[in-house]
PDB file of N, CA and C in Angstrom:
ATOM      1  N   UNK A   1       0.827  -1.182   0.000  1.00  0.00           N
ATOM      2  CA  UNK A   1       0.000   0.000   0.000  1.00  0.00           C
ATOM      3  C   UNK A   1       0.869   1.242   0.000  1.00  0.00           C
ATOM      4  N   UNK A   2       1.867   1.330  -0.549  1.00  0.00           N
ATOM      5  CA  UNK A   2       2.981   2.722  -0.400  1.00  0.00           C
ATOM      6  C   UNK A   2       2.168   3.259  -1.595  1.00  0.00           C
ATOM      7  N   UNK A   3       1.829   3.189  -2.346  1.00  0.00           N
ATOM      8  CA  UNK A   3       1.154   4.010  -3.386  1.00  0.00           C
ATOM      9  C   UNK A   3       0.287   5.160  -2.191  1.00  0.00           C
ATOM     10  N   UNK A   4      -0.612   5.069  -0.998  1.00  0.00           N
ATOM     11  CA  UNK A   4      -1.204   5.715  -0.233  1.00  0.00           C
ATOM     12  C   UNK A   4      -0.046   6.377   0.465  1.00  0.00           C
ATOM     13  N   UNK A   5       0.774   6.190   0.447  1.00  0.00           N
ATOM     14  CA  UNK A   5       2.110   7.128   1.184  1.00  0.00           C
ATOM     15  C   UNK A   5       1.738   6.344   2.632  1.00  0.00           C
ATOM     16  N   UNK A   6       1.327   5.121   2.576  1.00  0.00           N
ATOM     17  CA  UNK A   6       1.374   5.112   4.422  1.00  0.00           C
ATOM     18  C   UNK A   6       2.481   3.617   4.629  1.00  0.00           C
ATOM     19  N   UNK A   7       2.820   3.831   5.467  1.00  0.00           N
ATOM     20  CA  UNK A   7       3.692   2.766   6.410  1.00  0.00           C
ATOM     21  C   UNK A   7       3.055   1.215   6.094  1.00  0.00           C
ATOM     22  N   UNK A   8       3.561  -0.036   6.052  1.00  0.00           N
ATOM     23  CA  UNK A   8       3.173  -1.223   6.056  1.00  0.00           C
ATOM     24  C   UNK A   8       2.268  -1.239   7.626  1.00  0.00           C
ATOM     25  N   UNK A   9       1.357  -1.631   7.272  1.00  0.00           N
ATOM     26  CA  UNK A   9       0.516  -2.174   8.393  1.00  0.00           C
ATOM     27  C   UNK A   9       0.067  -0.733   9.282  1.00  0.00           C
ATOM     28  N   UNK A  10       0.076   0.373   8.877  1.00  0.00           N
ATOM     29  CA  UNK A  10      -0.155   1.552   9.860  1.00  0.00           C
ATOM     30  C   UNK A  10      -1.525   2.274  10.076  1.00  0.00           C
ATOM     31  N   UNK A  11      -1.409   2.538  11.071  1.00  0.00           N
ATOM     32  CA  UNK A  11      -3.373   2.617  11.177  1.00  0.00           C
ATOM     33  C   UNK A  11      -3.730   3.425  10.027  1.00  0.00           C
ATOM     34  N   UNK A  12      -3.402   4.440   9.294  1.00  0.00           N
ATOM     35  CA  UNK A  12      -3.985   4.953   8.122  1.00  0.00           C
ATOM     36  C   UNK A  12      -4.040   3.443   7.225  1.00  0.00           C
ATOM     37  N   UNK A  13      -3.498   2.640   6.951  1.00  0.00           N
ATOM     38  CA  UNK A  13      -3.517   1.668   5.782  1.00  0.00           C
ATOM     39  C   UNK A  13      -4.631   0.887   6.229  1.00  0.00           C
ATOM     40  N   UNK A  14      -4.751   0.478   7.790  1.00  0.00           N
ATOM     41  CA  UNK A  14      -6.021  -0.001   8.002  1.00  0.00           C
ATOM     42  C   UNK A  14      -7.055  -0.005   7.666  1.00  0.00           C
ATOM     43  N   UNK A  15      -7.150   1.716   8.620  1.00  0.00           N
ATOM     44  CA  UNK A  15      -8.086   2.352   8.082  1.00  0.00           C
ATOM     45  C   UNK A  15      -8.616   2.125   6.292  1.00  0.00           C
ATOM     46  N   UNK A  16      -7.750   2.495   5.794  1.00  0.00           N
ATOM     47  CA  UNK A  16      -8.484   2.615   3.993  1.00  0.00           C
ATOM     48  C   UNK A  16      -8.333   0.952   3.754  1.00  0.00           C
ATOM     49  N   UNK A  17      -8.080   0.390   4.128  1.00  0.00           N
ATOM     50  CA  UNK A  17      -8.494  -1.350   4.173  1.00  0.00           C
ATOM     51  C   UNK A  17      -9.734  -1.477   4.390  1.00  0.00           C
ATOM     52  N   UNK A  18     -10.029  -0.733   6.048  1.00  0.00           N
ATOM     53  CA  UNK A  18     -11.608  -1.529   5.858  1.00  0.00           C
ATOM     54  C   UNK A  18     -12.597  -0.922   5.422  1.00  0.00           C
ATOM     55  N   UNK A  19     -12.129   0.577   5.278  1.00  0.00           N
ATOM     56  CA  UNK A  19     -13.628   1.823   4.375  1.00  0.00           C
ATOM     57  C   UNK A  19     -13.725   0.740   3.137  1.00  0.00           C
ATOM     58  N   UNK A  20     -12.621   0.036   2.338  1.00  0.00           N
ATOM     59  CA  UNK A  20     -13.087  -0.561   1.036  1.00  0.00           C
ATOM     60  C   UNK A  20     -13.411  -1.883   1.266  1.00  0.00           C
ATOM     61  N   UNK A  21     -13.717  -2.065   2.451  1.00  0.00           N
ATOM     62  CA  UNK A  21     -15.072  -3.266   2.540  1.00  0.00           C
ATOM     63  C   UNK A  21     -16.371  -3.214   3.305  1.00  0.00           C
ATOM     64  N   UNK A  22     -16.322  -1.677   3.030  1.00  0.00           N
ATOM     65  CA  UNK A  22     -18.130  -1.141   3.243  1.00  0.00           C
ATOM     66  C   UNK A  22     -18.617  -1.581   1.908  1.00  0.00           C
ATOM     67  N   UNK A  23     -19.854  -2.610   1.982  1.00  0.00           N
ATOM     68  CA  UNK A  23     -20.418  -2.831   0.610  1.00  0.00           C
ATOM     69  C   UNK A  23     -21.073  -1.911   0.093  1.00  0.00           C
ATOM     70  N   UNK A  24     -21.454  -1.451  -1.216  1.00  0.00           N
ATOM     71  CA  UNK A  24     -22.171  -0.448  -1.872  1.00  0.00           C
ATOM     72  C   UNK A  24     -23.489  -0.602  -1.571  1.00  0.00           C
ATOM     73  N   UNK A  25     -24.229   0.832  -1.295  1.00  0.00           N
ATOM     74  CA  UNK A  25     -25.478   0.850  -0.807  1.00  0.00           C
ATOM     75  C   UNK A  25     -24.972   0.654   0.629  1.00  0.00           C
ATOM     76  N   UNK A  26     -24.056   0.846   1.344  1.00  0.00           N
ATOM     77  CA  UNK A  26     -24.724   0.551   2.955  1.00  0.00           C
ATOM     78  C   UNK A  26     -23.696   1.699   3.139  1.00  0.00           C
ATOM     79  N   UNK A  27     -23.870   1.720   4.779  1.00  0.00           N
ATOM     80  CA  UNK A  27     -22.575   2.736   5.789  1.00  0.00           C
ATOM     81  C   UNK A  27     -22.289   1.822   6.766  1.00  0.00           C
ATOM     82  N   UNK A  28     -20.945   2.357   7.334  1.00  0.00           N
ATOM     83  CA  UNK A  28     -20.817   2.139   8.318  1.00  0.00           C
ATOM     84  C   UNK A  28     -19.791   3.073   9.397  1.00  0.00           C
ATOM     85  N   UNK A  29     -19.663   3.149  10.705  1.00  0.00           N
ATOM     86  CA  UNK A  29     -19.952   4.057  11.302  1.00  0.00           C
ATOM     87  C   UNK A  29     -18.123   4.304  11.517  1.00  0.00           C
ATOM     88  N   UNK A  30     -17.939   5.494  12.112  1.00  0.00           N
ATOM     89  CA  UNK A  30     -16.377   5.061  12.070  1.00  0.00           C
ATOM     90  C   UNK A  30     -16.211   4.745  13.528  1.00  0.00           C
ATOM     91  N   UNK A  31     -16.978   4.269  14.690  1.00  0.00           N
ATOM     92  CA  UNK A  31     -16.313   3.361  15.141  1.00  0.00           C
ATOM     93  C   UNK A  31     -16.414   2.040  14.829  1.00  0.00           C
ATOM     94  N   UNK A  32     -17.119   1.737  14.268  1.00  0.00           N
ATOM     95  CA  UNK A  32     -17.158   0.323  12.756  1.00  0.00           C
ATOM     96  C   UNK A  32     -16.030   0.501  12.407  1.00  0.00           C
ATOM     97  N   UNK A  33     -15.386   1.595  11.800  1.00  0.00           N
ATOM     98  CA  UNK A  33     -14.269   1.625  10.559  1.00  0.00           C
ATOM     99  C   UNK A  33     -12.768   1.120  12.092  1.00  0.00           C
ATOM    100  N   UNK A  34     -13.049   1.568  12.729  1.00  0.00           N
ATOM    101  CA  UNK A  34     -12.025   1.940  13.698  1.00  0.00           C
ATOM    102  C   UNK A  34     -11.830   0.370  14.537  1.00  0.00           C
ATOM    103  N   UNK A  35     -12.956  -0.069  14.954  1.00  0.00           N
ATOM    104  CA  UNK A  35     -12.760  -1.173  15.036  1.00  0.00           C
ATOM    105  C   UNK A  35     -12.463  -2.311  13.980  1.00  0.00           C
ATOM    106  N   UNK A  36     -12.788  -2.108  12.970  1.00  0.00           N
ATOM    107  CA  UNK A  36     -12.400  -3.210  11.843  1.00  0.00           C
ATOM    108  C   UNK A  36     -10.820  -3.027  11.665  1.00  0.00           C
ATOM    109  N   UNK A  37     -10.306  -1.646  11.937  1.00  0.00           N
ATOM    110  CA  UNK A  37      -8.964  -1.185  11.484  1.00  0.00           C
ATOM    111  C   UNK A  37      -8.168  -2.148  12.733  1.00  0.00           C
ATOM    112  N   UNK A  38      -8.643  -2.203  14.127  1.00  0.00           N
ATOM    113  CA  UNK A  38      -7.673  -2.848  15.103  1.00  0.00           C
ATOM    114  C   UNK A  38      -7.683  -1.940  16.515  1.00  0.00           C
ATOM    115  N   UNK A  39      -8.522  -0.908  16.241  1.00  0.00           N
ATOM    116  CA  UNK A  39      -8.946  -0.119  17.572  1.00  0.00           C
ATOM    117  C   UNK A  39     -10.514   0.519  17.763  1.00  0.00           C
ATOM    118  N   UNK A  40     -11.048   0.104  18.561  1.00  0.00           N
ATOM    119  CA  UNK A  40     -12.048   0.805  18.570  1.00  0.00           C
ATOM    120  C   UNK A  40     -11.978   2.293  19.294  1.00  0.00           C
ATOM    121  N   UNK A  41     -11.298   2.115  20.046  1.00  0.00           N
ATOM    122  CA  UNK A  41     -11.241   3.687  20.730  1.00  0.00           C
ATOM    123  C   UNK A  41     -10.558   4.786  19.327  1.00  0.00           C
ATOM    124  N   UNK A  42     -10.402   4.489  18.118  1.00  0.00           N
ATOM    125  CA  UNK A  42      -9.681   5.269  17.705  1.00  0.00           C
ATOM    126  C   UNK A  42     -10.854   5.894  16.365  1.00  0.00           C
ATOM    127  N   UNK A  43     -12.230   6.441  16.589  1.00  0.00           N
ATOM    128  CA  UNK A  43     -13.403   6.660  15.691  1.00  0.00           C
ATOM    129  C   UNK A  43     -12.674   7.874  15.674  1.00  0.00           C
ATOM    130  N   UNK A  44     -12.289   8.776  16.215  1.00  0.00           N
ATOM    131  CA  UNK A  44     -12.066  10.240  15.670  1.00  0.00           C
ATOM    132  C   UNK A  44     -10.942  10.010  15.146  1.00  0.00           C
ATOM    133  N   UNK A  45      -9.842   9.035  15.089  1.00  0.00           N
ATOM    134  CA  UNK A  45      -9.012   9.440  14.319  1.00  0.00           C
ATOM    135  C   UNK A  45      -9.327   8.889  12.662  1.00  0.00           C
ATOM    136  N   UNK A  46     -10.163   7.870  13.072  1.00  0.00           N
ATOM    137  CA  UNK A  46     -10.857   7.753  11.569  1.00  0.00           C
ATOM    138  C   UNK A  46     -11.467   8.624  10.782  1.00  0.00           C
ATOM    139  N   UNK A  47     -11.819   9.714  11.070  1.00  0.00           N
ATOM    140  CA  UNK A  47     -12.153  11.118  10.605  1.00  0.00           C
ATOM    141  C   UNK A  47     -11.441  12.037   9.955  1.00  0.00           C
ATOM    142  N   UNK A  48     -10.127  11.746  11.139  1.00  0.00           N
ATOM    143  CA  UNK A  48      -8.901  12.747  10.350  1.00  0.00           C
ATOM    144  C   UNK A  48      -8.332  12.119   9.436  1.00  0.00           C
ATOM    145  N   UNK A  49      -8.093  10.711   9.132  1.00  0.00           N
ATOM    146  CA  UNK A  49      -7.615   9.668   8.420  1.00  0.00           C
ATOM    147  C   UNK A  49      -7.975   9.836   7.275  1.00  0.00           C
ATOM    148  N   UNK A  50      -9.379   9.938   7.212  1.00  0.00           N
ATOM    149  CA  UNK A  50     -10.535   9.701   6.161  1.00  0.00           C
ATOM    150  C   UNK A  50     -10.406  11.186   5.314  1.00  0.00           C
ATOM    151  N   UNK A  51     -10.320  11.814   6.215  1.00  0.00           N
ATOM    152  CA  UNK A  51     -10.045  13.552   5.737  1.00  0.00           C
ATOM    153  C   UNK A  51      -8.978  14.015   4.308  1.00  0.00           C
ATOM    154  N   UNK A  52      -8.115  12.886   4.833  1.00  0.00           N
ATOM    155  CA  UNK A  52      -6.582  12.988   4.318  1.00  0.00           C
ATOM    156  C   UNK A  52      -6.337  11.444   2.490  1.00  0.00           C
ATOM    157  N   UNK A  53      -8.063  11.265   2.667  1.00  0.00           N
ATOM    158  CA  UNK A  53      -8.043   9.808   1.931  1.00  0.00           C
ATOM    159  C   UNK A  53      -7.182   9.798   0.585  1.00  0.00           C
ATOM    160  N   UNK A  54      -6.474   9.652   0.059  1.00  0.00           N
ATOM    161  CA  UNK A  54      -5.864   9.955  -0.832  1.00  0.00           C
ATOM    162  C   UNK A  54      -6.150   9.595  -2.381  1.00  0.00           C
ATOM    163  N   UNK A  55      -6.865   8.297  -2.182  1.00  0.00           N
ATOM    164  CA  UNK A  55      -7.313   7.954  -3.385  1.00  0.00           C
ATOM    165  C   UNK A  55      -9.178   7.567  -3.166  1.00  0.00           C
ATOM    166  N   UNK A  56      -9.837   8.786  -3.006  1.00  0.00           N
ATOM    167  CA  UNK A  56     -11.613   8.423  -2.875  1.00  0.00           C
ATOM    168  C   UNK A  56     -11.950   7.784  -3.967  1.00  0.00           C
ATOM    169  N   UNK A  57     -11.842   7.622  -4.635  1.00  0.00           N
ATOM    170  CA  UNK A  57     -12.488   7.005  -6.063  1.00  0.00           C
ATOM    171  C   UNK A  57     -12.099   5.521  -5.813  1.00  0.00           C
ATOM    172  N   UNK A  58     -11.317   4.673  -5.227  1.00  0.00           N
ATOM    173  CA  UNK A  58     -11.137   3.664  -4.545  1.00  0.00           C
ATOM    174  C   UNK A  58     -11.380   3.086  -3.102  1.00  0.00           C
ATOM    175  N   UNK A  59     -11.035   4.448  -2.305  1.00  0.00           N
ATOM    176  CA  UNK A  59     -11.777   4.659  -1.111  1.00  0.00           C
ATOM    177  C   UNK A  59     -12.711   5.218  -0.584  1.00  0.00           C
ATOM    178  N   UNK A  60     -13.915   4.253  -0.505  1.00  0.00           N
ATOM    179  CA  UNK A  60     -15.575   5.203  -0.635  1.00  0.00           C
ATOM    180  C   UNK A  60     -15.594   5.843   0.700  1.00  0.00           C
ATOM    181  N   UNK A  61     -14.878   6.480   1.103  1.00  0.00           N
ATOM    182  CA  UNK A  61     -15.149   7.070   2.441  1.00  0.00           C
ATOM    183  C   UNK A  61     -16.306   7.717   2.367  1.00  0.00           C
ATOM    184  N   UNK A  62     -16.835   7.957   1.342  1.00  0.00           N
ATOM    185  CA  UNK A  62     -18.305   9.219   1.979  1.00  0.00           C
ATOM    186  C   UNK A  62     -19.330   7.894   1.935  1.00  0.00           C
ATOM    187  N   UNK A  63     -18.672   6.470   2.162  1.00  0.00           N
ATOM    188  CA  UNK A  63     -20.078   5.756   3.200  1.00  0.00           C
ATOM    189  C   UNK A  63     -19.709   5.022   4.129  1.00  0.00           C
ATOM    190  N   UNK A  64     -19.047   6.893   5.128  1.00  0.00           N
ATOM    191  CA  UNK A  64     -18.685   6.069   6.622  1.00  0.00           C
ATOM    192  C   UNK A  64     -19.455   7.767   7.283  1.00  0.00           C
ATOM    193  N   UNK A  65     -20.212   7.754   8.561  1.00  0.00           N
ATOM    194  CA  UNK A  65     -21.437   7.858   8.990  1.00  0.00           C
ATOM    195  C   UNK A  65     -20.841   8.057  10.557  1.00  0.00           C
ATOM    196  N   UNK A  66     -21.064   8.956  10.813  1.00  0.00           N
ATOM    197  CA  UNK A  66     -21.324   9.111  12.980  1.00  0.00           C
ATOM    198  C   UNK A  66     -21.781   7.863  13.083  1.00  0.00           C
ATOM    199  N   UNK A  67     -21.930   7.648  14.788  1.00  0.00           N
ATOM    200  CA  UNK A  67     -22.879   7.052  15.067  1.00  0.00           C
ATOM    201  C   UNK A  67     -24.054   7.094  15.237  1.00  0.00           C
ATOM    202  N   UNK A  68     -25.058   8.673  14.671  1.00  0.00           N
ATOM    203  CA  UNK A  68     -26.244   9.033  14.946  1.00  0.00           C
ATOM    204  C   UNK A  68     -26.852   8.113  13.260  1.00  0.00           C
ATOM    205  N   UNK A  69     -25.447   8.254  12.707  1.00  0.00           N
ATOM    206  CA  UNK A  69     -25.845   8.072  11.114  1.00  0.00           C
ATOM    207  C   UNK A  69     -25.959   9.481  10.442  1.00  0.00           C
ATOM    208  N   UNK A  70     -25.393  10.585  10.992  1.00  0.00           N
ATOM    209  CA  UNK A  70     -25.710  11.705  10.634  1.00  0.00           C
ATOM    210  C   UNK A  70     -24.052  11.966   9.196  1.00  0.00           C
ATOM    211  N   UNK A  71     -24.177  12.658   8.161  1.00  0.00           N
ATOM    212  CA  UNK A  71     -22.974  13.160   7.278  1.00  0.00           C
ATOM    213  C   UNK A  71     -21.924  14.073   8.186  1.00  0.00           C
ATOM    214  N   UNK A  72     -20.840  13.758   7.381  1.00  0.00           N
ATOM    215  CA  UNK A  72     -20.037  14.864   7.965  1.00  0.00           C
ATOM    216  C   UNK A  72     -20.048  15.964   7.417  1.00  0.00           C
ATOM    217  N   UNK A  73     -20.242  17.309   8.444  1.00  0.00           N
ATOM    218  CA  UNK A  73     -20.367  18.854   8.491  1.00  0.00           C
ATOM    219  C   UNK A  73     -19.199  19.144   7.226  1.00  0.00           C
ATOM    220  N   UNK A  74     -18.076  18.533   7.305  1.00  0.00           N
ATOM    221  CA  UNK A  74     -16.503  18.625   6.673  1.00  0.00           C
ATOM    222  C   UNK A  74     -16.026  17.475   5.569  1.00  0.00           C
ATOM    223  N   UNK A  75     -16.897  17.057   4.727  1.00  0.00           N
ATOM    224  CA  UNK A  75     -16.737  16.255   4.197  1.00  0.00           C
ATOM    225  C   UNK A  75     -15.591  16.522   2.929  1.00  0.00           C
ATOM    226  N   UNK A  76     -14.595  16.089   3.182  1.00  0.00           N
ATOM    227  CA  UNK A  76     -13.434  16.792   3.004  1.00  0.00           C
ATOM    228  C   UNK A  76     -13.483  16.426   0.815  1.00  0.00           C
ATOM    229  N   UNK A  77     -14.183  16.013   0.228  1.00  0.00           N
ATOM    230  CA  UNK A  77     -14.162  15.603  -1.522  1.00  0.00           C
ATOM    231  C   UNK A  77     -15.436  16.206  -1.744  1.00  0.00           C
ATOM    232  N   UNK A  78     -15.435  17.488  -1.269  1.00  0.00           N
ATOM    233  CA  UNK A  78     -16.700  18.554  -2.203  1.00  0.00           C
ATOM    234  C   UNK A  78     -18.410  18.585  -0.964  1.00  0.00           C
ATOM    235  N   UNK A  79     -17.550  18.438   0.240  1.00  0.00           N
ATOM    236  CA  UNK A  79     -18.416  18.908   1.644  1.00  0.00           C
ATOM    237  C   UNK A  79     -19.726  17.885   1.705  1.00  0.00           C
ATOM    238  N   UNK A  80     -20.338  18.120   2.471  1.00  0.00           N
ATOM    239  CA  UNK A  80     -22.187  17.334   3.083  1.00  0.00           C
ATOM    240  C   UNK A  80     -22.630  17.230   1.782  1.00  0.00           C
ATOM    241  N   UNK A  81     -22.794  17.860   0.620  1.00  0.00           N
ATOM    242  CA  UNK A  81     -23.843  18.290   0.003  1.00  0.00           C
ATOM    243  C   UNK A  81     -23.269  17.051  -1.352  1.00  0.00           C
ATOM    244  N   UNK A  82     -22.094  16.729  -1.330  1.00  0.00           N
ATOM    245  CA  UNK A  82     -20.956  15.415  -1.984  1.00  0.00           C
ATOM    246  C   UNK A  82     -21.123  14.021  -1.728  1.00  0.00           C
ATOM    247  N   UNK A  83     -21.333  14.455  -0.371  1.00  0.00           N
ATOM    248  CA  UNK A  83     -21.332  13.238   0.708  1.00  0.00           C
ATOM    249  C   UNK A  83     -22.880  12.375   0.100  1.00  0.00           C
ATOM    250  N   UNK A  84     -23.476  12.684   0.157  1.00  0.00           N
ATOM    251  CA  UNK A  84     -25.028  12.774   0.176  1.00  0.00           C
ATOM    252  C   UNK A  84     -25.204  12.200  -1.319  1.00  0.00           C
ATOM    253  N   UNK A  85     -24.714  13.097  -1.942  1.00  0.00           N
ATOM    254  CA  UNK A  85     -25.479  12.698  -3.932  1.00  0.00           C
ATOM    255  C   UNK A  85     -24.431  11.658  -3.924  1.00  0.00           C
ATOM    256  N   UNK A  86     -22.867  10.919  -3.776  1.00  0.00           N
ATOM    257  CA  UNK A  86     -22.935   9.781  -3.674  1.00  0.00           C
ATOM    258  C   UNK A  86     -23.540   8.600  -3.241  1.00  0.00           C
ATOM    259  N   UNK A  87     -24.455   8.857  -1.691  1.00  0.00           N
ATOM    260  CA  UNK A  87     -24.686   8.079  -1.173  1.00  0.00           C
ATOM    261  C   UNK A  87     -26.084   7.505  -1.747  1.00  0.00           C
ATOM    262  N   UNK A  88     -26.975   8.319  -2.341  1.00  0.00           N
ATOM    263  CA  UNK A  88     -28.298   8.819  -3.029  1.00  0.00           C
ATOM    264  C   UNK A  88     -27.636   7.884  -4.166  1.00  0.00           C
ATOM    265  N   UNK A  89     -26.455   7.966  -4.822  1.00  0.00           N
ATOM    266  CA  UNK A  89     -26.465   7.317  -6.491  1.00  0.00           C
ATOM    267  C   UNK A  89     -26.057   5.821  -6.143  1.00  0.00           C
ATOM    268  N   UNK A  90     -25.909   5.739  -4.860  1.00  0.00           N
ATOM    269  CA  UNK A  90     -25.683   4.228  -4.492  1.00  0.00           C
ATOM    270  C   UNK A  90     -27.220   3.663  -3.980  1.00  0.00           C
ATOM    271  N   UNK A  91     -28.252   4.116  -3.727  1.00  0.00           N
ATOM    272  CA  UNK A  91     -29.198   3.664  -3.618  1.00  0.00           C
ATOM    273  C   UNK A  91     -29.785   3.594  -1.878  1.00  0.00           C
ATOM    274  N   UNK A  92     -28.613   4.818  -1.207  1.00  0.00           N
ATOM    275  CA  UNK A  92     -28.808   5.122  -0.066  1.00  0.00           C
ATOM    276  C   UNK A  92     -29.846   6.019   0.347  1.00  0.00           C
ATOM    277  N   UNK A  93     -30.757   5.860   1.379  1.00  0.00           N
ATOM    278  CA  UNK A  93     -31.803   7.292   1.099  1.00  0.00           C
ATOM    279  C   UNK A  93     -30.935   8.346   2.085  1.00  0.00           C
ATOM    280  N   UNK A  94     -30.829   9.429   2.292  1.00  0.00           N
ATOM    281  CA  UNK A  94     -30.909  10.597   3.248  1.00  0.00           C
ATOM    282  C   UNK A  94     -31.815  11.121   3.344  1.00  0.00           C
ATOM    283  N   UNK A  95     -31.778  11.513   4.732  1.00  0.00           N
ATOM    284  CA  UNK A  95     -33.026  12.313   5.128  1.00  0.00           C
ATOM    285  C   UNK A  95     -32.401  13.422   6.199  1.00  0.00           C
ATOM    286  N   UNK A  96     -32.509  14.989   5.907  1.00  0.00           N
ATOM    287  CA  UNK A  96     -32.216  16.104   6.602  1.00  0.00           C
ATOM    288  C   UNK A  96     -30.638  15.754   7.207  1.00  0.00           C
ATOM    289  N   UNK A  97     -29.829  15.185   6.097  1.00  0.00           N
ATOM    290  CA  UNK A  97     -28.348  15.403   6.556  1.00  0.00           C
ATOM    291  C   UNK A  97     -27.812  14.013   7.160  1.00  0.00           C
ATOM    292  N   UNK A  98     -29.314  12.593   7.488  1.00  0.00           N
ATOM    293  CA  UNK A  98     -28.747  11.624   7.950  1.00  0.00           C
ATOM    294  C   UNK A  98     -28.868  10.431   7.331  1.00  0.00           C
ATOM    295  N   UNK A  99     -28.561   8.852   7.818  1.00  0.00           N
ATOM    296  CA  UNK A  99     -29.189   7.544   6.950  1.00  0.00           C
ATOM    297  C   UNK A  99     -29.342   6.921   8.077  1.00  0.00           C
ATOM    298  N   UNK A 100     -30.457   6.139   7.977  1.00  0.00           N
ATOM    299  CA  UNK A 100     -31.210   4.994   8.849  1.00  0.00           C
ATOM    300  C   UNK A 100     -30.149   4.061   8.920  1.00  0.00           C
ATOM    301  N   UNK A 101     -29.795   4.043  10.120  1.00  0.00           N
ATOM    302  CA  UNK A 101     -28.260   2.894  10.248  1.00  0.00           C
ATOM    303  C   UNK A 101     -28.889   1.541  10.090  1.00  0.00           C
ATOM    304  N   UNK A 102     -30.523   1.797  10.661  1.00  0.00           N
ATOM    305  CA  UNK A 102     -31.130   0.711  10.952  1.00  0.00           C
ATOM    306  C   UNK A 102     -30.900  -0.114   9.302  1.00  0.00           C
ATOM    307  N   UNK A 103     -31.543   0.442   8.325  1.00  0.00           N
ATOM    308  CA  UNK A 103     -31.915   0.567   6.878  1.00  0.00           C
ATOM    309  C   UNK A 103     -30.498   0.230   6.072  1.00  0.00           C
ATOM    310  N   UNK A 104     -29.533   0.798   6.380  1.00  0.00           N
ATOM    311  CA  UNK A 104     -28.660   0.893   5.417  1.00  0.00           C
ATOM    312  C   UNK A 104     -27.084   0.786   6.292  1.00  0.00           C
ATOM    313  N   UNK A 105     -27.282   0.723   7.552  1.00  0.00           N
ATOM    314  CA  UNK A 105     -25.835   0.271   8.475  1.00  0.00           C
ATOM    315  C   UNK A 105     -25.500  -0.939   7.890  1.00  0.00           C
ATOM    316  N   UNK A 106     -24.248  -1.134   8.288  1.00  0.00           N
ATOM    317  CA  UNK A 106     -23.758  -2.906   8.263  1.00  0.00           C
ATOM    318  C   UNK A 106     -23.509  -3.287   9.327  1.00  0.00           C
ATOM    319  N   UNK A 107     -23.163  -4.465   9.804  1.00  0.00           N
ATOM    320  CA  UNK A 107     -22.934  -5.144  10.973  1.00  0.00           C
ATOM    321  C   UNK A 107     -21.268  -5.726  11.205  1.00  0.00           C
ATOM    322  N   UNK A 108     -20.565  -5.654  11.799  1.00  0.00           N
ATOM    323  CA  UNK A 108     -19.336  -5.947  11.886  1.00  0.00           C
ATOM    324  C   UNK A 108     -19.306  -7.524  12.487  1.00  0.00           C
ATOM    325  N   UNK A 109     -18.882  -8.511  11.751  1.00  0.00           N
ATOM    326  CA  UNK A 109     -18.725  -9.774  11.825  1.00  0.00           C
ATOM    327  C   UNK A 109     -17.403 -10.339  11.332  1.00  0.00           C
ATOM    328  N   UNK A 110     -16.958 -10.886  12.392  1.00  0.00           N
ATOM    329  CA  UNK A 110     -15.754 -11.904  11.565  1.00  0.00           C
ATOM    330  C   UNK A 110     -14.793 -10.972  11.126  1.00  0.00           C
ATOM    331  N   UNK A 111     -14.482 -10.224  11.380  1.00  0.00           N
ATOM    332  CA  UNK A 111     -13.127  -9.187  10.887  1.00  0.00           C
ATOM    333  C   UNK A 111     -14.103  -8.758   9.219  1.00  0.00           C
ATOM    334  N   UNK A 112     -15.139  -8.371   9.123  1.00  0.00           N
ATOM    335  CA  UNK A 112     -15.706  -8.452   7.654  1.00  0.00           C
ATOM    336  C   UNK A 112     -16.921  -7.537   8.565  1.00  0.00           C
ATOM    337  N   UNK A 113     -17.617  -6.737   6.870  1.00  0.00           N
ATOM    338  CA  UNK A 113     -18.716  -5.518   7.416  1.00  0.00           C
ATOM    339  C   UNK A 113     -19.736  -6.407   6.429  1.00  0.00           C
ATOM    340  N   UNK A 114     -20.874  -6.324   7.141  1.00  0.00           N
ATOM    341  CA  UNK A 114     -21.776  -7.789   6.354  1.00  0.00           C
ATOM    342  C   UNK A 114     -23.586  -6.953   6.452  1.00  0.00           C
ATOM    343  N   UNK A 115     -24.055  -6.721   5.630  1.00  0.00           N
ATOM    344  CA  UNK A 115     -25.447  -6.263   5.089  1.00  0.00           C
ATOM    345  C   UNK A 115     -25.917  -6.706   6.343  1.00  0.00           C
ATOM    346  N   UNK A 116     -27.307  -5.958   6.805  1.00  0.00           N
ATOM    347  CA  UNK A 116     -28.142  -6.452   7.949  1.00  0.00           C
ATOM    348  C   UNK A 116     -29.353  -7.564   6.900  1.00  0.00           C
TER     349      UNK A 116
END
């Protein structure tokens, strides 16, 4: 993964490891992302991580989600309003800025993010 400029095995490489096994059409939350990466205490740094994504068009970060399920305010590849018409062309609904985790979350199983 040096093409991402990150270290063998380093929590950024994690990180963009497991955003690209959020399946299309779903979210998942970044303490989902954070725990799949090898820490759960580490959801905000999945934010700044995600911020910094280097290759989005491989790494779908805009379908990783708070835990309210709410978008990010800072959605760092063209803000909330980016975030959203991807998630919409994947067949995600939003509603007033959020997604039904219930509806469209995944479930963390087995080191793997798996459809409800």
């Amino acid at each position: 993964m040096e093409g991402y400029g990150c270290t063998a095995n380093s929590p950024a490489q994690r990180v963009y490891e497991a955003v690209k096994k959020i399946p299309k059409g779903a979210v998942a939350t970044y303490g989902q992302v954070a725990a799949l990466a090898g820490n759960k205490n580490m959801a905000r740094a999945v934010g700044n991580i995600l911020h910094k994504n280097p290759d989005p068009e491989n790494i779908p970060c805009f379908r990783v989600v708070n835990a309210k399920g709410e978008l990010a305010e800072a959605f760092a590849f063209g803000g909330k309003s980016a975030q959203e018409a991807r998630l919409l062309a994947e067949g995600v609904k939003v509603e007033k800025g959020r997604v039904d985790l219930a509806a469209y979350g995944v479930l963390l199983e087995k080191n793997m993010f798996v459809l409800k």
